[in-house]
Protein backbone atom coordinates (compact mmCIF):
# COMPACT_ATOMS: atom_id res chain seq x y z
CA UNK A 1 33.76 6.87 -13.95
CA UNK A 2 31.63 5.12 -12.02
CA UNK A 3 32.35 6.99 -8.74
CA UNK A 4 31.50 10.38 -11.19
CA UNK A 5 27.96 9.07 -12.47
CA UNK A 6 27.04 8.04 -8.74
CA UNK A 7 27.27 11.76 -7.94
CA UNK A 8 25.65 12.58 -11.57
CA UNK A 9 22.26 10.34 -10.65
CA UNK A 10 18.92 11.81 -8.99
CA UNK A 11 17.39 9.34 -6.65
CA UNK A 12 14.60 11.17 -5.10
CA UNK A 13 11.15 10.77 -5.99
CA UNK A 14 8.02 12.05 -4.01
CA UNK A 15 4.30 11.05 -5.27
CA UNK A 16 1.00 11.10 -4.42
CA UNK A 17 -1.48 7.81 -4.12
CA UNK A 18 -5.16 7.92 -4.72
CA UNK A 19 -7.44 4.79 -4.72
CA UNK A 20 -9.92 2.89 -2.57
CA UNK A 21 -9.13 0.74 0.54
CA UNK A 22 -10.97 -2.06 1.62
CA UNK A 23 -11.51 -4.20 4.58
CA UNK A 24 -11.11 -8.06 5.36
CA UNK A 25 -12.11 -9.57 8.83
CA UNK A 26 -14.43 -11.14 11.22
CA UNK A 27 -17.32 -9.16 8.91
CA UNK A 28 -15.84 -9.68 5.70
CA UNK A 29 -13.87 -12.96 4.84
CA UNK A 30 -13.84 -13.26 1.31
CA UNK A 31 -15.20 -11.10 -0.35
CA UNK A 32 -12.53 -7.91 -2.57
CA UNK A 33 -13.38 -4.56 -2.75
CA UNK A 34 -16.14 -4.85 -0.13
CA UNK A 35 -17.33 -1.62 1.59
CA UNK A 36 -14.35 0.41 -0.58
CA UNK A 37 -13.86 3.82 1.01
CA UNK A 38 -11.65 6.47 -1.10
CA UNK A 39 -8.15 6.99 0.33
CA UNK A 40 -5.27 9.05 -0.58
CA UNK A 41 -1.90 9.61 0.38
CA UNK A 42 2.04 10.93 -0.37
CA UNK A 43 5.45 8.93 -0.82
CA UNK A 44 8.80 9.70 -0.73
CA UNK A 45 11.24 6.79 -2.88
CA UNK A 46 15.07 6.13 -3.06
CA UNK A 47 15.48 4.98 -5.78
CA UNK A 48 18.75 2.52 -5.21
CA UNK A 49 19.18 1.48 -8.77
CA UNK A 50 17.30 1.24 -11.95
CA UNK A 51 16.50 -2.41 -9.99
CA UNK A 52 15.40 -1.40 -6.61
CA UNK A 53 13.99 1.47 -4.35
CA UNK A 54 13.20 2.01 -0.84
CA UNK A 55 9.54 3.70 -0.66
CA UNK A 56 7.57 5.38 2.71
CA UNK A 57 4.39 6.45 2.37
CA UNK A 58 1.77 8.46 4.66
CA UNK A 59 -1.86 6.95 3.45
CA UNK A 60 -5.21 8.47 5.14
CA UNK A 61 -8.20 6.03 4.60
CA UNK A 62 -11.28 4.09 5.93
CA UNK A 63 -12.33 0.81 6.54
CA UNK A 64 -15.91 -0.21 6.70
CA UNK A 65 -18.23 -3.13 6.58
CA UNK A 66 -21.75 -4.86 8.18
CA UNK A 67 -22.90 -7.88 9.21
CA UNK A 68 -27.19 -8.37 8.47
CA UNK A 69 -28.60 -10.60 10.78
CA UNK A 70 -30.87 -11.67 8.29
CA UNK A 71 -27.98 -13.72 6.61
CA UNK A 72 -27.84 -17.24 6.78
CA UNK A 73 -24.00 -17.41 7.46
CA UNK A 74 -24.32 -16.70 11.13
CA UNK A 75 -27.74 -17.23 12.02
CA UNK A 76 -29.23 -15.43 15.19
CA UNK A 77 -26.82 -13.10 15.28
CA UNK A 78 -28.12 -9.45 15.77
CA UNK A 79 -26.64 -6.67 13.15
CA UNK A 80 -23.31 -4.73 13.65
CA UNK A 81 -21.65 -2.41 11.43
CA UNK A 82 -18.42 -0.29 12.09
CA UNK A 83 -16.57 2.37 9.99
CA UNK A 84 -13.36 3.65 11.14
CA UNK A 85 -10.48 6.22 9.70
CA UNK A 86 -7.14 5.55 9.59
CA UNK A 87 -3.34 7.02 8.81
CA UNK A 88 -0.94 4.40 7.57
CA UNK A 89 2.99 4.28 7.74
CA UNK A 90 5.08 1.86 6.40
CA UNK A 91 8.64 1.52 4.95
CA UNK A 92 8.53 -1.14 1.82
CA UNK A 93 10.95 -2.30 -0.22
CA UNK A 94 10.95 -2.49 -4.15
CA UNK A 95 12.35 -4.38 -6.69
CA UNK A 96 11.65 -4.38 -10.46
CA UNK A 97 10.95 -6.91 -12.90
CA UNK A 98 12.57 -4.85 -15.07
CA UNK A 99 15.33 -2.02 -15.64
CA UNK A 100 13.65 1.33 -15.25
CA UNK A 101 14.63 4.96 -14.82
CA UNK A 102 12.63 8.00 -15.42
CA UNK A 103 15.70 10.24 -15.91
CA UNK A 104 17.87 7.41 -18.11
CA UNK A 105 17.42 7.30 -22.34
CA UNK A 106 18.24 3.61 -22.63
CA UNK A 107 16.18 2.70 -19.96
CA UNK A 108 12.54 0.37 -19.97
CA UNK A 109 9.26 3.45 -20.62
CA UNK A 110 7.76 0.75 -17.94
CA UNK A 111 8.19 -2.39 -15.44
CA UNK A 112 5.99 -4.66 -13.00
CA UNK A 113 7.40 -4.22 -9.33
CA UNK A 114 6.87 -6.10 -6.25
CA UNK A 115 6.79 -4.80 -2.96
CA UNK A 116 7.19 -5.70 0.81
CA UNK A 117 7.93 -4.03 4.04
CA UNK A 118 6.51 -3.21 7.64
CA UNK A 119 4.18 -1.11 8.68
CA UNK A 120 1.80 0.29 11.12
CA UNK A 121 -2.41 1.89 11.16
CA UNK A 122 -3.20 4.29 13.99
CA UNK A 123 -6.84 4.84 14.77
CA UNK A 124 -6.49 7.69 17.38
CA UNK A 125 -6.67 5.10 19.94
CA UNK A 126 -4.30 2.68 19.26
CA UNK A 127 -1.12 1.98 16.84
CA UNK A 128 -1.31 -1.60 15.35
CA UNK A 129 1.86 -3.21 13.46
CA UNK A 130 1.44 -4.61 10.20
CA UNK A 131 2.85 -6.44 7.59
CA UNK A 132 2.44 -4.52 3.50
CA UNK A 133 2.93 -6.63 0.97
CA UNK A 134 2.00 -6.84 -3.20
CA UNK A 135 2.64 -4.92 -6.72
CA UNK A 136 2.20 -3.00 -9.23
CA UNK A 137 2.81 -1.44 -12.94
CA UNK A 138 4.63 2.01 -13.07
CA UNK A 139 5.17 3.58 -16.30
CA UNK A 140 7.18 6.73 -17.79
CA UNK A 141 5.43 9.64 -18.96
CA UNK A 142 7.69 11.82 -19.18
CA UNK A 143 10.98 13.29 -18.19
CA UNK A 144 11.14 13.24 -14.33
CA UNK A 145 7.62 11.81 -14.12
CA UNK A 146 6.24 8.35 -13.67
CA UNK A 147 2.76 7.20 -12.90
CA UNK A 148 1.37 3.63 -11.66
CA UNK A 149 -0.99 1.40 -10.82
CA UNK A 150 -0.12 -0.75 -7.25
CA UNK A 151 -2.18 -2.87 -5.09
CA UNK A 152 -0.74 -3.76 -1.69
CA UNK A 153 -2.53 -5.71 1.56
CA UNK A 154 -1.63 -5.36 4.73
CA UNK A 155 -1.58 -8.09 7.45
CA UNK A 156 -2.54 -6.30 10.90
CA UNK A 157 -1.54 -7.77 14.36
CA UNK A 158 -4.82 -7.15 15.50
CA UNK A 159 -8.23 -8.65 15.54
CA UNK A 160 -10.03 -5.60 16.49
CA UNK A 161 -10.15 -3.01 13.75
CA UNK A 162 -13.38 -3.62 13.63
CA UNK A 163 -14.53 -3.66 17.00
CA UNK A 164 -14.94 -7.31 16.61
CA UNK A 165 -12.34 -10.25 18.11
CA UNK A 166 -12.15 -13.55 18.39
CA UNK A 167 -14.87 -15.17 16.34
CA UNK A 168 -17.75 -12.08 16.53
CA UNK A 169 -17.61 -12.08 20.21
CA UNK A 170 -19.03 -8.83 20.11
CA UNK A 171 -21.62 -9.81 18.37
CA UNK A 172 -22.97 -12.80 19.65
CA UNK A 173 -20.70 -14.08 22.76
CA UNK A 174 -22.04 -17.87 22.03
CA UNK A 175 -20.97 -17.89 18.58
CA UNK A 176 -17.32 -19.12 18.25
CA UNK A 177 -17.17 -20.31 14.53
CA UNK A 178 -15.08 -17.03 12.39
CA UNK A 179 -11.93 -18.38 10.22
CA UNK A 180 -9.05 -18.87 12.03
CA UNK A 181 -7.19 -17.05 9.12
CA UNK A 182 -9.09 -13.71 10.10
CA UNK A 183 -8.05 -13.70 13.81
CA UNK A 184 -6.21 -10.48 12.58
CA UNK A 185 -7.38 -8.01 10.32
CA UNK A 186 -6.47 -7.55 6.75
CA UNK A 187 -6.90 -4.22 4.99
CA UNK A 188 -5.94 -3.52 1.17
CA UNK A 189 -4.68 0.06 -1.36
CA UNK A 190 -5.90 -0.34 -4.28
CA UNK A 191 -5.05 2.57 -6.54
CA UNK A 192 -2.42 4.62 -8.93
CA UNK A 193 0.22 7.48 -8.10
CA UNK A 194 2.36 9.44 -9.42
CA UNK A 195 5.95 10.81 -8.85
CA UNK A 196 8.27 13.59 -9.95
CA UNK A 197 12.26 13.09 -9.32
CA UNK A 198 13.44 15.89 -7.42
CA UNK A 199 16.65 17.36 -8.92
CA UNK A 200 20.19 16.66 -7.46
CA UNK A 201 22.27 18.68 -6.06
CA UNK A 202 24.77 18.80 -8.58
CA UNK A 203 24.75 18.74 -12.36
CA UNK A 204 23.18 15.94 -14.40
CA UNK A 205 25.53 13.82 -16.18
CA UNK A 206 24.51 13.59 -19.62
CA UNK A 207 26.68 10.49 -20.43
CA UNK A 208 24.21 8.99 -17.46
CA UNK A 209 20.76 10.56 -18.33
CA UNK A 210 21.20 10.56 -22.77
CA UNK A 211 22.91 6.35 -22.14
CA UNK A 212 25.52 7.28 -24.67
């Protein structure tokens, strides 16, 4: 039996993201949803059990901000201002707070997730690693279709997707005094999708998808 329903499943689920991305940095150290640019993007999801899922997603976005000289938080400075696109890849792995299954009667009609994975940005000049990490809400709709809500930040391993390293250097090269918690950029997804499970191969189980 159980070898039979493994066959019997559909684990395939490909989506679409919309939402707004944001920026964190030398120029921006606090502060959420600053600058937001629109962003959108595609996924593709395993889904391993009604517990877990392996998701990769394809996002194109923007990240934008601007420092006014006339602020008092870095005085004398003159003003900068970048905006830059992006495509993001990463590979992140889910796991449910609670049992869910688009496909499966007896299953939850919703569940919180959290995520976390690796990932990278390329800028057309360079290819920066980062770290995605965070959550979300997903919810049935309907048979074969699920839509969500998910925020997820990403740790870069660089200081320079904004132009601007190691404490505004670019800026003002006498002024040493940005967080040491920005010496790499942060950027952010904030937004909701939505998925359709591609049919299997073979026949669906209806033991499986009714939970009789």
């Amino acid at each position: 039996m159980l070898g039979f329903n493994a066959f019997c499943q559909n684990k395939m689920d490909l989506g679409l993201y919309l939402g707004a991305s944001y920026y964190q940095g030398d120029l921006n150290q606090k502060k959420i949803l600053n600058s937001p640019n629109a962003f959108f993007g595609f996924f593709s999801r395993y889904n391993i059990d009604e517990i877990s899922a392996v998701k990769a997603d394809l996002n194109f976005f923007t990240l934008s901000s601007d420092y006014t000289s006339s602020s008092s938080f870095i005085p004398g400075t003159k003003d900068y201002s970048f905006k830059k696109s992006f495509v993001h890849f990463s590979l992140r792995y889910e796991v449910n707070f609670f049992r869910f299954s688009d496909i499966k009667a007896n299953s939850g009609n919703f569940t919180p997730y959290i995520a976390g994975g690796f990932g990278c940005s390329y800028d057309l000049e360079k290819l920066v690693p980062s770290i995605p990490f965070g959550g979300g809400v997903k919810f049935k709709i309907k048979r074969r279709y699920t839509i969500g809500l998910e925020w997820i930040y990403c740790k870069s391993f660089s200081d320079e997707l904004d132009d601007v390293s190691n404490g505004y250097d670019n800026i003002n090269k006498t002024n040493n005094n940005a967080s040491t918690f920005f010496n790499n950029d942060w950027y952010s997804f904030i937004g909701v999708h939505i998925s359709y499970k591609l049919r299997g191969s073979r026949k669906l189980c209806r033991t499986y998808t009714n939970g009789i």
